[in-house]
N, C-alpha and C. Protein backbone atom coordinates (compact mmCIF):
# COMPACT_ATOMS: atom_id res chain seq x y z
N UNK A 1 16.93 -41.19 -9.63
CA UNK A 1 16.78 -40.86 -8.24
C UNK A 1 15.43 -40.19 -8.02
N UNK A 2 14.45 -40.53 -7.06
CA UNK A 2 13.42 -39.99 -6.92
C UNK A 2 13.25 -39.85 -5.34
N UNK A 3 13.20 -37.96 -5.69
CA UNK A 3 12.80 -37.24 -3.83
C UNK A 3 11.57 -37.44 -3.64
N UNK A 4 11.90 -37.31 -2.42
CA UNK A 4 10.93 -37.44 -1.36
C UNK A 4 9.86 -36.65 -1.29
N UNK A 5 8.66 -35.83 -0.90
CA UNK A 5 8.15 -35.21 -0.60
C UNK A 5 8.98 -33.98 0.25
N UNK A 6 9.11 -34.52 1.57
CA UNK A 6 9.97 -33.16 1.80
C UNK A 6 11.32 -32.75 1.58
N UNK A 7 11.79 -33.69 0.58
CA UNK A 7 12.73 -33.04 0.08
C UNK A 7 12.48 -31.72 -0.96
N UNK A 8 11.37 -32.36 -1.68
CA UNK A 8 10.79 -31.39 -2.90
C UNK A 8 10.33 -30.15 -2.10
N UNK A 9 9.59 -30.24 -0.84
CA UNK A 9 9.21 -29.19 -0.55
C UNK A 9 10.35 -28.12 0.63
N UNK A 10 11.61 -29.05 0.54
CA UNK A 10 12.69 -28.09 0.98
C UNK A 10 13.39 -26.92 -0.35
N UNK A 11 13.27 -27.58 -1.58
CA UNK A 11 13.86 -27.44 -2.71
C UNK A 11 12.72 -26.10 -3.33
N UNK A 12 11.43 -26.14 -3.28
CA UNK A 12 10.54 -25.07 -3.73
C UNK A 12 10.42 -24.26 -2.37
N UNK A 13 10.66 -24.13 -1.28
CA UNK A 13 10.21 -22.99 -0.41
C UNK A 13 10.92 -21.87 -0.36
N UNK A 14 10.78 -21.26 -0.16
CA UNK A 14 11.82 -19.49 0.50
C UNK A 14 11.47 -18.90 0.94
N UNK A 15 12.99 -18.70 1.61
CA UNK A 15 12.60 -17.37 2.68
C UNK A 15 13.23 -16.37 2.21
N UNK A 16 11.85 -15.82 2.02
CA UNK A 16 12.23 -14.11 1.32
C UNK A 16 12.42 -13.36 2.57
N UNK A 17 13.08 -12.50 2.54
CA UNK A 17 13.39 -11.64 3.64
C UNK A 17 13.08 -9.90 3.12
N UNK A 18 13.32 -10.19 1.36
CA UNK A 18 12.79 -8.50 0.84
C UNK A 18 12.19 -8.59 0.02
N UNK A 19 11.54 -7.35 -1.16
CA UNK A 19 10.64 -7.70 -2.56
C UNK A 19 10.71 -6.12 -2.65
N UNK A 20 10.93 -6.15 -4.03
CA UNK A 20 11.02 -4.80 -4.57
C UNK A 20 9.97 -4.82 -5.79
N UNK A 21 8.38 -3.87 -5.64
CA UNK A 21 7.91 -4.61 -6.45
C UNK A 21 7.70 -2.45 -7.04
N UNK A 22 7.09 -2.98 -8.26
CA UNK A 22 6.65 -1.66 -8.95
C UNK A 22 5.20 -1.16 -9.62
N UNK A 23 4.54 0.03 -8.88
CA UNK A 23 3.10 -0.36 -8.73
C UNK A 23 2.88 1.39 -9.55
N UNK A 24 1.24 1.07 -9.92
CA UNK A 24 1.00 2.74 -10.18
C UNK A 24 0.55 3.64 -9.27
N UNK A 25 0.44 4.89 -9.46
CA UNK A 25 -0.18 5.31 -8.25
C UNK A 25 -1.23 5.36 -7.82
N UNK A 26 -2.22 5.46 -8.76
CA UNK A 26 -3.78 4.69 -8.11
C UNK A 26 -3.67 3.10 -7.55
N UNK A 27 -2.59 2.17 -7.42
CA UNK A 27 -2.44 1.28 -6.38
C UNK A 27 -1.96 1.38 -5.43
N UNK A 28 -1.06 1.96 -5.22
CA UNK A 28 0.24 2.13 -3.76
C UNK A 28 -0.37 1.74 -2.93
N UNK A 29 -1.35 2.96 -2.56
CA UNK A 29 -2.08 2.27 -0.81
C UNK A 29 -3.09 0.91 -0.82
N UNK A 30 -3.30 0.84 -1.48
CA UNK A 30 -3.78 -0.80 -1.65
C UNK A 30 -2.83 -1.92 -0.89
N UNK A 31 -1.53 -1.65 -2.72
CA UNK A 31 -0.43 -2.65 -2.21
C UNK A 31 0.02 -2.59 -1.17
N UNK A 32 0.38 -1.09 -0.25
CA UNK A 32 1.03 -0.84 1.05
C UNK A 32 -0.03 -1.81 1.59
N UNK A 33 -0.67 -1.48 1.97
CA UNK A 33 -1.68 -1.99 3.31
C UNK A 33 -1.76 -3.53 3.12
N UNK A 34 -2.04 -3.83 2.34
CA UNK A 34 -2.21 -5.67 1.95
C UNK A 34 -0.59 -5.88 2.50
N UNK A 35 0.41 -5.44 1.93
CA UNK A 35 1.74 -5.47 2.48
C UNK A 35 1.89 -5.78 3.91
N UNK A 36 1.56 -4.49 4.36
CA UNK A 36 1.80 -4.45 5.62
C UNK A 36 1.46 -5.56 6.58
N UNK A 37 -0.55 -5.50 6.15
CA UNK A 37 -1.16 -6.29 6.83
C UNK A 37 -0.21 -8.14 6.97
N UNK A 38 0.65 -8.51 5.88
CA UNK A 38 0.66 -9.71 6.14
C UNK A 38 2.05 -10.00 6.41
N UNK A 39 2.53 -8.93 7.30
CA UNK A 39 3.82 -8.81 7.91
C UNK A 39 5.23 -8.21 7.44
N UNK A 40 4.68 -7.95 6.33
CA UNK A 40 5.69 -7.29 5.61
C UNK A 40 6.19 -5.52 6.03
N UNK A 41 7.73 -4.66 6.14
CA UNK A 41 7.74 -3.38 6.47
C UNK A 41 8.03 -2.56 5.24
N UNK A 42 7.31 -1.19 5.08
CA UNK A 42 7.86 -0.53 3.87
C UNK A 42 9.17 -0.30 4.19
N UNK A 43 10.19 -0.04 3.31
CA UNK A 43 11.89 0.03 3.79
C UNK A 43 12.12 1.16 3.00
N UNK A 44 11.52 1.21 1.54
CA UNK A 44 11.83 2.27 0.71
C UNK A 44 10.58 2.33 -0.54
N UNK A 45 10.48 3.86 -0.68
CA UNK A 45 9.43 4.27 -2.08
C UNK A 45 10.35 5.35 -2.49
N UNK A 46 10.13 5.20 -3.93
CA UNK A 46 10.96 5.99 -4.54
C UNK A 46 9.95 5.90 -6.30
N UNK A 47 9.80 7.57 -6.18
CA UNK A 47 8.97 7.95 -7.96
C UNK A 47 9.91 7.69 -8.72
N UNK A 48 9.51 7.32 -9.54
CA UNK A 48 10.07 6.45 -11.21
C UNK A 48 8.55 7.61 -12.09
N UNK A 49 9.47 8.26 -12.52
CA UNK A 49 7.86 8.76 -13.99
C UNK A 49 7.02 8.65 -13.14
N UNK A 50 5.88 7.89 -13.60
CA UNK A 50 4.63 7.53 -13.33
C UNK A 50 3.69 6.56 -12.45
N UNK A 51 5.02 5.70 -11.97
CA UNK A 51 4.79 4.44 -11.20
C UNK A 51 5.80 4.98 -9.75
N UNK A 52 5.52 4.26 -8.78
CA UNK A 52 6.32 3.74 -7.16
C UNK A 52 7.02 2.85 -7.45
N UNK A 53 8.25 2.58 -7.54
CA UNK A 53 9.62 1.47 -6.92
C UNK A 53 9.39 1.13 -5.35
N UNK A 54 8.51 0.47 -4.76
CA UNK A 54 8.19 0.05 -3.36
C UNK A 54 9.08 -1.43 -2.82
N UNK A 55 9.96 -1.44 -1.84
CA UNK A 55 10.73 -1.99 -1.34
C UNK A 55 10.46 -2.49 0.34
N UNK A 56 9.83 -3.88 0.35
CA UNK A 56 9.48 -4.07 1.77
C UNK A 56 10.44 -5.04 2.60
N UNK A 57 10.64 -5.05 3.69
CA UNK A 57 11.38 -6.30 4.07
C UNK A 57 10.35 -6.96 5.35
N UNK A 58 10.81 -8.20 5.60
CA UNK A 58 9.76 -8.93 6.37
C UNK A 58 10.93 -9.48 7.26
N UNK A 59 11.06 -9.48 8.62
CA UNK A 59 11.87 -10.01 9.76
C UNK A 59 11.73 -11.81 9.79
N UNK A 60 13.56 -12.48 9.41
CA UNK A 60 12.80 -13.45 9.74
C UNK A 60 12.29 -13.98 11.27
């Protein structure tokens, strides 16, 4: 059986709606702002040791 084009590209897309990513702290405001800027909201930060646990969600 061989898909289609947009079948394949129904099968690889997503819609992320959150991302929990883990950054150091000489990055945070970097990652925040690039974040932000491309529609994404901070939802949650939380210190781990030495690194940020940063949690954004994006409206679909």
């Amino acid at each position: 059986m061989k898909l289609t084009d947009e079948q394949i590209k129904s099968i690889m897309q997503k819609d992320t709606c959150c991302k929990t990513i883990l950054v150091s702290f000489d990055d945070i405001e970097k990652i925040v702002f690039q974040h932000i800027s491309e529609g994404w909201t901070l939802f949650n930060k939380v210190k781990i040791n030495d690194k940020y646990k940063i949690t954004f969600v994006k409206d679909r």
